[in-house]
Protein backbone atom coordinates (compact mmCIF):
# COMPACT_ATOMS: atom_id res chain seq x y z
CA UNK A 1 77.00 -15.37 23.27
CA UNK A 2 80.59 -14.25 23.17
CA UNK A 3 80.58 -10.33 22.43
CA UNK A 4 82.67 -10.38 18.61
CA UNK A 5 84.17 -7.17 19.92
CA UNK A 6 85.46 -8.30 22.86
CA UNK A 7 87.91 -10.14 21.28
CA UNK A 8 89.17 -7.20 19.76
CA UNK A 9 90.50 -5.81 22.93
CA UNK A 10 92.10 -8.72 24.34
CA UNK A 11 95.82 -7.08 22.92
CA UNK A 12 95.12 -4.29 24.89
CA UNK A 13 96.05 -3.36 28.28
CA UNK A 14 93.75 -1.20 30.30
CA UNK A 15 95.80 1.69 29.48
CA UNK A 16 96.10 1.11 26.09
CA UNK A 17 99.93 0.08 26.62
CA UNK A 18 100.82 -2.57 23.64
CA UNK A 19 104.15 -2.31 22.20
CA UNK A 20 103.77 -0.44 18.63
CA UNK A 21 105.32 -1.35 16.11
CA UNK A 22 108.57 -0.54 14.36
CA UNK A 23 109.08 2.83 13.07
CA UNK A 24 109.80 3.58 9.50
CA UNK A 25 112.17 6.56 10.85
CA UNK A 26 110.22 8.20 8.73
CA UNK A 27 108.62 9.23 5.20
CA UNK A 28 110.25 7.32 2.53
CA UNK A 29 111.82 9.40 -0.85
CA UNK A 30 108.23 9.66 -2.36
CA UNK A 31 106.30 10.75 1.00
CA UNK A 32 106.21 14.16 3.11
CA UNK A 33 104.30 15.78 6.30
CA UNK A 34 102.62 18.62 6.86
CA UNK A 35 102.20 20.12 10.72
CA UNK A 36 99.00 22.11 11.54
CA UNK A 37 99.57 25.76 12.60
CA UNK A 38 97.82 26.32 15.58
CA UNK A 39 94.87 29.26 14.67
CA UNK A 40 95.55 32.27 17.73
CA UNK A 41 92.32 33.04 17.01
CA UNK A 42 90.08 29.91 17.86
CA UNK A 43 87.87 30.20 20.24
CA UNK A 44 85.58 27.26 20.82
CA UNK A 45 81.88 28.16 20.56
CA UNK A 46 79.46 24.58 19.92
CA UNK A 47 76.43 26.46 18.46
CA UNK A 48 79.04 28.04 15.70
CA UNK A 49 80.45 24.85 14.88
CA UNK A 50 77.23 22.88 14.58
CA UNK A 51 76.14 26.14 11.96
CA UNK A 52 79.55 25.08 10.21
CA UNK A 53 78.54 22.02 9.37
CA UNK A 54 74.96 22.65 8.35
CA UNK A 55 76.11 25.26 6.21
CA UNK A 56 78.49 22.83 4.84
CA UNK A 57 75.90 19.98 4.32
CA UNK A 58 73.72 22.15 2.85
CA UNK A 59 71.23 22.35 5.49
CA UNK A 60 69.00 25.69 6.49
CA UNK A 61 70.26 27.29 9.55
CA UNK A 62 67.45 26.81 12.07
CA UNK A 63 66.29 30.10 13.32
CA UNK A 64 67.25 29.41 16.92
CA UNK A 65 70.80 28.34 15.73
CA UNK A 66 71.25 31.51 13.76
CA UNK A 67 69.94 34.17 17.17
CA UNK A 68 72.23 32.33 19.52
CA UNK A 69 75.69 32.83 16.98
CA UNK A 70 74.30 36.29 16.72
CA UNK A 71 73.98 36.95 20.69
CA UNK A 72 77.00 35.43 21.45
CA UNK A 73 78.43 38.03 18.70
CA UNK A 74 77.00 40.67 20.07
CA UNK A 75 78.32 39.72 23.54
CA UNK A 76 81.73 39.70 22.33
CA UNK A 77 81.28 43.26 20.35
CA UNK A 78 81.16 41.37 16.89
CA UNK A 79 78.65 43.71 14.85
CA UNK A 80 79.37 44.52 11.65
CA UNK A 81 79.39 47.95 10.50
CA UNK A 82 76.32 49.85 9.13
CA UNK A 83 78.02 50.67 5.99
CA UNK A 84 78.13 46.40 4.71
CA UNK A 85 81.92 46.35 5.06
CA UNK A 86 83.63 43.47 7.01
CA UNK A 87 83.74 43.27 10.91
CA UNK A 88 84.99 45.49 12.78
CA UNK A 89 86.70 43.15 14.90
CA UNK A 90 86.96 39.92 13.40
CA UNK A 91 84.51 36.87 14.81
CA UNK A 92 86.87 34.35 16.51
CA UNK A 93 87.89 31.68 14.46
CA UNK A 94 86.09 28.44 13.87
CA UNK A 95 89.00 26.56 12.44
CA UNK A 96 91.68 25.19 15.44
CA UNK A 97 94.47 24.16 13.39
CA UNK A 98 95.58 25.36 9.65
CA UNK A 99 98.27 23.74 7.28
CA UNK A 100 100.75 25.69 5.05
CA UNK A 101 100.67 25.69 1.05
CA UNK A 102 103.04 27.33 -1.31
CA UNK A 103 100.96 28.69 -4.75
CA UNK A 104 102.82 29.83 -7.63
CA UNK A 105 106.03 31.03 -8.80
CA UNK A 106 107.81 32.61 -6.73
CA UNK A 107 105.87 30.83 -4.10
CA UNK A 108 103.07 32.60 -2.31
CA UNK A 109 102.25 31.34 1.33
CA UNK A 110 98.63 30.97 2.57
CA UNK A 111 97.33 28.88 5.84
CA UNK A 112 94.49 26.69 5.06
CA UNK A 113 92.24 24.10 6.32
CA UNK A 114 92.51 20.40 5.04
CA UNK A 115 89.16 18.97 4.70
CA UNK A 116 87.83 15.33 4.26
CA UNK A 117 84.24 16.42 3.51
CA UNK A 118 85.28 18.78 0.24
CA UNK A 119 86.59 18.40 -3.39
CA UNK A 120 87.83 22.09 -3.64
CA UNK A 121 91.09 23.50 -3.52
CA UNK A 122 90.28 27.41 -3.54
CA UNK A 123 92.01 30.60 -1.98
CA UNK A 124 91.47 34.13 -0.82
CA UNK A 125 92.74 35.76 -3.83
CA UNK A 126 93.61 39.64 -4.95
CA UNK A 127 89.84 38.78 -7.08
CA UNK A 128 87.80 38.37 -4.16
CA UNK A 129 85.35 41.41 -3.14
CA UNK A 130 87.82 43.46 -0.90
CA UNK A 131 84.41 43.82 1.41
CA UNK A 132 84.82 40.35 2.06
CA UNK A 133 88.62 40.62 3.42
CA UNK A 134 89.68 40.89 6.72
CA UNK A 135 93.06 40.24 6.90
CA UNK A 136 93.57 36.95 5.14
CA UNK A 137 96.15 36.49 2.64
CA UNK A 138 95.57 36.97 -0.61
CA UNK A 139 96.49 34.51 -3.37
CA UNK A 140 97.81 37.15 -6.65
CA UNK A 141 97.79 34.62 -10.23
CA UNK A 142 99.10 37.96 -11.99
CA UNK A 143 102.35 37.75 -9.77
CA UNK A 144 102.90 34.30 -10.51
CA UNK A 145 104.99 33.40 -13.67
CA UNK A 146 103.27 29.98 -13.51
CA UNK A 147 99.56 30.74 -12.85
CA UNK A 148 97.53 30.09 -16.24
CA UNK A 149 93.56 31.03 -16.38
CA UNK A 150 91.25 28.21 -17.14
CA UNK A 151 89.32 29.98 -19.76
CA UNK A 152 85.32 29.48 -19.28
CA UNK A 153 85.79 27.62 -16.08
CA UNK A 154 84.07 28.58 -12.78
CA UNK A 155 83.45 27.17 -9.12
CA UNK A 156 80.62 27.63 -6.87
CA UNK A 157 80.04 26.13 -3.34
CA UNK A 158 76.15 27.12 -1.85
CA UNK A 159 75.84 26.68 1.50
CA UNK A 160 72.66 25.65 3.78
CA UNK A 161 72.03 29.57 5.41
CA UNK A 162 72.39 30.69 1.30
CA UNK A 163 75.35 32.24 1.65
CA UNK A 164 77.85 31.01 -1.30
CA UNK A 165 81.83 31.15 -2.25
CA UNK A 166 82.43 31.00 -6.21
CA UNK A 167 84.97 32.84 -8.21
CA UNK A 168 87.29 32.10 -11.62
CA UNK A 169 89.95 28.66 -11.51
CA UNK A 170 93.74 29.13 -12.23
CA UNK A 171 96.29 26.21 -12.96
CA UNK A 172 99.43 27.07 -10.97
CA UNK A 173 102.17 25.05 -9.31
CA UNK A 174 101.67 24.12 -5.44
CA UNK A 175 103.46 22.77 -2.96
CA UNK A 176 102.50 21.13 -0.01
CA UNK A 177 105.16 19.37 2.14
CA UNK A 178 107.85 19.61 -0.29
CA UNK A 179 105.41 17.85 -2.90
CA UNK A 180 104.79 20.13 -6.03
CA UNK A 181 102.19 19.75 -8.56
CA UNK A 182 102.73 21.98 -11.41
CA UNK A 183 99.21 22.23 -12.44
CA UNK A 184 97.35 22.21 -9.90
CA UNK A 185 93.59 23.67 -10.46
CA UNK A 186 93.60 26.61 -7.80
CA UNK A 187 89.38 27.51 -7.55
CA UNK A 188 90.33 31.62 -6.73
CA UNK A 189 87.45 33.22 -4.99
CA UNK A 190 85.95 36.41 -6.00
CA UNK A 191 83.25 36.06 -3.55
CA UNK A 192 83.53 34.38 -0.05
CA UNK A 193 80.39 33.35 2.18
CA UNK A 194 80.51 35.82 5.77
CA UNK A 195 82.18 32.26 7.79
CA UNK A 196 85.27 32.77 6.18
CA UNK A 197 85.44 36.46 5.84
CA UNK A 198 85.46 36.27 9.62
CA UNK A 199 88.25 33.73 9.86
CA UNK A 200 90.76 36.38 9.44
CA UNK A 201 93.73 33.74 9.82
CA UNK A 202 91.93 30.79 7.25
CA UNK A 203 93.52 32.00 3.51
CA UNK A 204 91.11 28.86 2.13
CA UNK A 205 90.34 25.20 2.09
CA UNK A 206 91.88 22.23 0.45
CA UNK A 207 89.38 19.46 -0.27
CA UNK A 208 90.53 15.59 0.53
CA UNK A 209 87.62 14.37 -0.29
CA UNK A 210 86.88 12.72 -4.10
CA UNK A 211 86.90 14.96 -7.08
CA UNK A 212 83.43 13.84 -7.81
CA UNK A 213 82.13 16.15 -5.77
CA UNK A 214 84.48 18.83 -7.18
CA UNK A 215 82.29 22.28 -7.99
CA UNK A 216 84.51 23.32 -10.70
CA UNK A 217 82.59 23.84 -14.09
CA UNK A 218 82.21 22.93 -16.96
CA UNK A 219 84.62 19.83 -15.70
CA UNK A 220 85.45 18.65 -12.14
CA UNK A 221 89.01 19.23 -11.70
CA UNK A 222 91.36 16.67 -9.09
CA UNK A 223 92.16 16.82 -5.68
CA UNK A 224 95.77 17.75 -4.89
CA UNK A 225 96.15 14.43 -3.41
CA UNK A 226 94.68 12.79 -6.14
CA UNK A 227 97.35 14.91 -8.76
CA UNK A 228 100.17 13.60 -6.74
CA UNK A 229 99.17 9.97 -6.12
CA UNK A 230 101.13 8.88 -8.55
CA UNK A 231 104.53 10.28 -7.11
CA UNK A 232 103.76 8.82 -3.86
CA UNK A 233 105.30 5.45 -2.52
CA UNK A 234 101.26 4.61 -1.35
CA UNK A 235 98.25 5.90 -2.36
CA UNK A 236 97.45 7.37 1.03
CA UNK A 237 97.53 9.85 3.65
CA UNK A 238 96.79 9.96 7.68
CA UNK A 239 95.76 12.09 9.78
CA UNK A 240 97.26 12.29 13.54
CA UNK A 241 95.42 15.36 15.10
CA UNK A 242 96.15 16.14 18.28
CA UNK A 243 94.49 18.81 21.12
CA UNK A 244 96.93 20.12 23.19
CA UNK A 245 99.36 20.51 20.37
CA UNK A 246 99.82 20.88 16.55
CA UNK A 247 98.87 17.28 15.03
CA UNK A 248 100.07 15.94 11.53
CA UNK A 249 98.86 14.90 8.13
CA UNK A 250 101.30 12.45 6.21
CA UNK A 251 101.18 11.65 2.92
CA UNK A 252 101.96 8.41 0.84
CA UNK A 253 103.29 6.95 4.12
CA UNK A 254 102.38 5.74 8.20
CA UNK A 255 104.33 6.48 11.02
CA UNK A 256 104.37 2.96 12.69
CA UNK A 257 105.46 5.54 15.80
CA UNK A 258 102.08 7.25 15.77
CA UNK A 259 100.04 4.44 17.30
CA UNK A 260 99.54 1.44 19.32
CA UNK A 261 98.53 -2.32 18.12
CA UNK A 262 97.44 -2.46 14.28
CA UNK A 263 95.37 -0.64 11.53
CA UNK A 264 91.99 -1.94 11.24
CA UNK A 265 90.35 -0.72 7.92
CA UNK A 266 87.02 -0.57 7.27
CA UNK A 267 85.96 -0.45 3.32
CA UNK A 268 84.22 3.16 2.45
CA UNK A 269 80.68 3.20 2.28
CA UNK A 270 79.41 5.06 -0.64
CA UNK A 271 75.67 5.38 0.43
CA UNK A 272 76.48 9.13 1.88
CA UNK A 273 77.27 10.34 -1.88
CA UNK A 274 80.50 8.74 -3.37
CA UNK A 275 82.67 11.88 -2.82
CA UNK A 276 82.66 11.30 1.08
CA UNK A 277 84.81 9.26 2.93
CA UNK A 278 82.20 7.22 4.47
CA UNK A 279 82.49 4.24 6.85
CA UNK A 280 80.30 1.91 9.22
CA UNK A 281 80.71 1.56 12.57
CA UNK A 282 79.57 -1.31 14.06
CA UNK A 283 78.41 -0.19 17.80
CA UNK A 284 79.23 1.61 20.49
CA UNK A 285 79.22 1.93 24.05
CA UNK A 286 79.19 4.59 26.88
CA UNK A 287 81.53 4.08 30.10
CA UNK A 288 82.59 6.21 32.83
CA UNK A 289 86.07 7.90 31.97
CA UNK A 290 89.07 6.03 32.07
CA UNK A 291 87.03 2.41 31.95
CA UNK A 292 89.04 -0.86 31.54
CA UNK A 293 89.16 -2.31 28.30
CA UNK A 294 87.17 -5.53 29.54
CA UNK A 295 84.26 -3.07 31.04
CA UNK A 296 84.13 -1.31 27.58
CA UNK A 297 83.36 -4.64 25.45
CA UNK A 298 80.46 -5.53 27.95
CA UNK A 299 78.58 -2.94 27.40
CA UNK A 300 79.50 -2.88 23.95
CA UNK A 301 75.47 -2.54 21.79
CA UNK A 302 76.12 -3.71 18.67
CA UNK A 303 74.23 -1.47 15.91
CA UNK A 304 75.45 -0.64 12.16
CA UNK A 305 76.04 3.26 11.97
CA UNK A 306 77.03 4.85 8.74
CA UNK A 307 78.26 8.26 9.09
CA UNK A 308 81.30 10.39 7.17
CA UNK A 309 85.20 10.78 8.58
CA UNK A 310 85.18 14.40 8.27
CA UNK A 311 88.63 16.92 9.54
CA UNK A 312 87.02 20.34 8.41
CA UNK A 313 83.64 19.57 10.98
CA UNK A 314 84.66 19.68 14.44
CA UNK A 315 81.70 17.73 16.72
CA UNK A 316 80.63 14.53 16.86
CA UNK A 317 76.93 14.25 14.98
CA UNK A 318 75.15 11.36 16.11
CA UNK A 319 71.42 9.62 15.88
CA UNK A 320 69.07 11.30 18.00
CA UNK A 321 68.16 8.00 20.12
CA UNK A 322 72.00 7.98 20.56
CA UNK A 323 72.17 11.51 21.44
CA UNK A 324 69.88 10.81 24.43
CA UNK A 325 70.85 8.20 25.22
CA UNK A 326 74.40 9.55 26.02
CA UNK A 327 73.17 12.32 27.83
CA UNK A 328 70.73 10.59 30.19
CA UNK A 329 73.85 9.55 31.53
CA UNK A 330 75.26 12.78 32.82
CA UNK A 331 73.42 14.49 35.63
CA UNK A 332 71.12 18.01 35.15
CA UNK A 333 72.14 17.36 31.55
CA UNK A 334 69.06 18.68 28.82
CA UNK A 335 68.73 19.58 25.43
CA UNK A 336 68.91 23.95 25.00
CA UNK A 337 66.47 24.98 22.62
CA UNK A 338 68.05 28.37 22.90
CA UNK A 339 71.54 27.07 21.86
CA UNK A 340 70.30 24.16 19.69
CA UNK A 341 72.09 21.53 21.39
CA UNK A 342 73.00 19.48 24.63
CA UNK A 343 74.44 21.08 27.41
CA UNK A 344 75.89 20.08 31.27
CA UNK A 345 77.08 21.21 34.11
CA UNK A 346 80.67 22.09 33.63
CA UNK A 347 81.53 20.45 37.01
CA UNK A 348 79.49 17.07 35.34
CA UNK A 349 80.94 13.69 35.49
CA UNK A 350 81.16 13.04 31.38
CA UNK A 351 81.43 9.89 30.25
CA UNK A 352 83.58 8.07 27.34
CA UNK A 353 82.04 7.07 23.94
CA UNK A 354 83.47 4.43 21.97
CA UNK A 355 82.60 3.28 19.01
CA UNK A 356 83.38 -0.09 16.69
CA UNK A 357 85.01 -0.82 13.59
CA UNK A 358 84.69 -4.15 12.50
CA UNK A 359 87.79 -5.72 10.59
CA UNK A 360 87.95 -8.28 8.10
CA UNK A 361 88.54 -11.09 10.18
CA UNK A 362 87.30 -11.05 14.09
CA UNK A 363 90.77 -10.40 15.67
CA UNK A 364 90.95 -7.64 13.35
CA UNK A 365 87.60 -5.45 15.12
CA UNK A 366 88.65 -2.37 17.16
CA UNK A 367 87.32 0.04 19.68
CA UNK A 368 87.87 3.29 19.65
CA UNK A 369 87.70 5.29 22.91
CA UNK A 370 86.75 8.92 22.75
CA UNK A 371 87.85 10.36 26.41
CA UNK A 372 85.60 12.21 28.24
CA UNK A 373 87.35 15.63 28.52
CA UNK A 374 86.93 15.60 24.70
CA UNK A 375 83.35 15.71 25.05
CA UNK A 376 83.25 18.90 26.58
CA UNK A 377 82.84 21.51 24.11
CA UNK A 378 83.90 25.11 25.63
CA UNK A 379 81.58 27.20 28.44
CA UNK A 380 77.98 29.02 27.24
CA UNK A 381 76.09 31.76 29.29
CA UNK A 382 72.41 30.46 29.40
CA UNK A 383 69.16 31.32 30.72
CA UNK A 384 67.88 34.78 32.17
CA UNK A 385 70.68 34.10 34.89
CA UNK A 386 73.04 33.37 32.46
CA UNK A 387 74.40 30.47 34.30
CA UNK A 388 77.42 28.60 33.08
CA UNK A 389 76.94 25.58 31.00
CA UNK A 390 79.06 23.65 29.18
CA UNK A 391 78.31 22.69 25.29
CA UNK A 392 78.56 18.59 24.33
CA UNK A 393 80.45 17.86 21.61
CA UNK A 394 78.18 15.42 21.08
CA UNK A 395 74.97 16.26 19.39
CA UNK A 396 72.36 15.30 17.09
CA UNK A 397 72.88 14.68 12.91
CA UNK A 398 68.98 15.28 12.14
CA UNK A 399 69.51 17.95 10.11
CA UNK A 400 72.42 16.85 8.12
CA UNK A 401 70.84 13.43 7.51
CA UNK A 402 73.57 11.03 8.81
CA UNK A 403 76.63 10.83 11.32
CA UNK A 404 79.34 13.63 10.85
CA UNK A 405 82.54 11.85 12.88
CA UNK A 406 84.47 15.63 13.25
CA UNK A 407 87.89 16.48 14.89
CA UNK A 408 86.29 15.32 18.05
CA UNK A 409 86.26 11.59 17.00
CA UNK A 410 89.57 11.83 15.09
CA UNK A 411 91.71 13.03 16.96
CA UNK A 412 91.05 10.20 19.67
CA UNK A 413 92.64 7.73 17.01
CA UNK A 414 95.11 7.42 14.35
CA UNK A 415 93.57 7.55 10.42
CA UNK A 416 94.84 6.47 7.52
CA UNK A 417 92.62 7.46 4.60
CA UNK A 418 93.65 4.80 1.65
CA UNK A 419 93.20 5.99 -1.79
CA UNK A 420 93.72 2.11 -3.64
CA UNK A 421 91.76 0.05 -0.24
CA UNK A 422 95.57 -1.44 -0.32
CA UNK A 423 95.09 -2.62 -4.11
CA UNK A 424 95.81 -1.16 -7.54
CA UNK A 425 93.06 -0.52 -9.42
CA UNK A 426 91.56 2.62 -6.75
CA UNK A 427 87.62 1.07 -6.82
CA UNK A 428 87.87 0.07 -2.91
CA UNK A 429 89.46 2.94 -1.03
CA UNK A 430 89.27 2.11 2.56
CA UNK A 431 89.61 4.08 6.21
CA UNK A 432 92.26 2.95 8.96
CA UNK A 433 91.98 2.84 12.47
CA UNK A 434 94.43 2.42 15.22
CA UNK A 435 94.88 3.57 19.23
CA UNK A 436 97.12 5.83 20.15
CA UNK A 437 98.29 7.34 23.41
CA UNK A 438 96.09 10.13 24.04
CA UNK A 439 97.42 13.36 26.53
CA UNK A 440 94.64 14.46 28.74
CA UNK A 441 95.77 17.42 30.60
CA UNK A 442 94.28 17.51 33.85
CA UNK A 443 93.53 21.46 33.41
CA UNK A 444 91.86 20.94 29.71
């Protein structure tokens, strides 16, 4: 029987090389872009971003988890001070990239992260706990003309180690990409959780998720891109995130320049909770790096998995079976109990996951190819020898309960998240994939 997914890469060259199409030349009069600010303060540490995303999920921070972020602190002279006041030096960041927003009037700037797995649009603000500042910008509603209080309405996020971030909700005007909203619901923290105190360059988050899952009481309030879908010429925006250089968010338009061949969408799958952008894959397969196309699509295993498109996680969360299987792969590879995850050999042969999305009609199914040197997920100091290992960006979703497809994943393709699934009436929003051409630096 004819593999359905090998048809999907018979428009493909081996490297990829198809002819895209033609460019818009650009966003149109109701569409902007927003470039990422590259965070000078990231440093990539696996166990810390696999805590990030239990704590975002909800999910208890397993004991081992928690000593091995609090060694690797200690290593790096990260202790806080007796007296409960914030770090002395501040923890390196966990967030790569952060996007500029303008709040109130006159404007005040503050770098945040755009997230697909959050509803909330809250800020560092001149209300939050001054023990719980270390440098971030603080968003001041009493020195903006604009900034009302929502009287009686609050916001609280728990996350999985019990640490929370709630405060008091503002409408103000914001602007993001030339875009304003003028009454926007700004969530203004007077308590962070210790994560983001120690992101010293991370002002806050803005959720691109579905308001349903918006925290702010007694009534959810929209997402920014939600306020301003009307004044867009499409209900969507994409996300081309890059790793050797600052990627791009665009909203209410594609750049036809951005990527190779066409968009395959996939419908979102609502069984995660309906505030996620959830999707199925259809399969995957594991090659050595740089495989042909053809080599790919025969050992392609077809298997439905149903995990969440998410740009404020970072790894790739998988099924355990998965997981291993991956890793049985790569020589002197083995789970670290120590570290709570997979490591290798930095001097390892990795291999390339791909993974399917299946299109509406046959020709329309897709692979997407994440490269090997992705899958390497900065150097740990294990054992009593403390021998260098490297961390897999791979690892396993038990805790959280289903696939988390991070940074990692996206940033080896170009996304289009679509509000309307390309109708009118917003019940079928959808997720696009395409290829793109992907820079490995030989050095990375």
């Amino acid at each position: 029987m004819v593999n359905p997914l090998r048809l999907a890469m018979a428009g493909f060259l081996a490297n990829g090389a198809v002819l895209p199409k033609q460019s818009k030349g650009g966003p149109g009069p109701n569409g902007f872009s927003v470039s990422q600010i590259r965070n000078p303060h990231f440093a990539p540490y696996g166990p810390a971003q696999l805590a990030k995303i239990y704590r975002k999920y909800g999910v208890p921070i397993p004991e081992n988890l928690n000593a091995a972020i609090k060694r690797y602190r200690q290593s790096r002279g990260f202790e806080r001070r007796s007296t409960g006041t914030v770090d002395a030096v501040p923890e390196a960041s966990d967030v790569e990239f952060l996007s500029p927003v303008y709040i109130g009037t006159p404007a005040q700037i503050l770098n945040v992260d755009f997230d697909t797995g959050s509803s909330d649009f809250w800020v560092f603000s001149t209300e939050t706990d001054p023990n719980q500042v270390a440098g971030q910008i603080l968003y001041d509603p009493n020195q903006s003309s604009s900034a009302q209080k929502m009287e009686g309405a609050t916001w609280s996020i728990l996350y999985g180690d019990g640490s929370s971030s709630s405060g008091e909700v503002y409408t103000d005007t914001v602007t993001i990409g030339g875009v304003t909203f003028a009454s926007q619901a700004v969530e203004v923290a007077t308590q962070v959780s210790a994560q983001f105190t120690n992101d010293i360059n991370s002002d806050g988050l803005v959720g691109l998720g579905f308001s349903n899952i918006n925290t702010v009481q007694p009534q959810r309030q929209n997402t920014f891109f939600e306020n301003i879908i009307p004044t867009l010429d499409s209900p969507i925006f994409t996300a081309d995130l890059k790793t050797e250089e600052t990627g791009t968010y665009n909203f209410g338009w594609i750049d036809y320049d951005a990527f190779v061949g066409n968009i395959t969408y996939t419908d979102v799958d609502t069984s995660l909770g309906s505030g996620l952008w959830g999707m199925n894959i259809q399969g995957y397969s594991i090659t050595a790096s740089g495989a042909s196309d053809a080599h790919i699509a025969d050992n392609f295993t077809a298997s439905t998995i149903t995990g969440a498109a998410d740009t404020g996680s970072t790894l790739l969360l998988l099924p355990r079976a998965l997981v291993m299987e991956y890793y049985s792969y790569i020589q002197d590879s083995a789970y670290d109990y120590d570290h709570a995850g997979w490591l290798f050999p930095c001097d390892a042969d990795i291999l390339d996951f791909s993974f399917g999305i299946s299109g509406t009609d046959a020709e329309d199914n897709l692979i997407i190819t994440i490269p090997a040197k992705y899958l390497s997920y900065g150097e740990i100091y294990t054992g009593t020898d403390h021998s260098l290992r490297c961390y897999g960006s791979i690892q396993y979703d038990d805790h959280v309960g289903f696939p988390i497809f991070g940074d990692i994943a996206l940033k080896s393709a170009f996304v289009v998240f679509d509000h309307a699934g390309g109708g009118i009436d917003y019940s079928k929003p959808r997720i696009g994939w395409a290829r793109k051409i992907l820079f490995i630096s030989p050095f990375q």
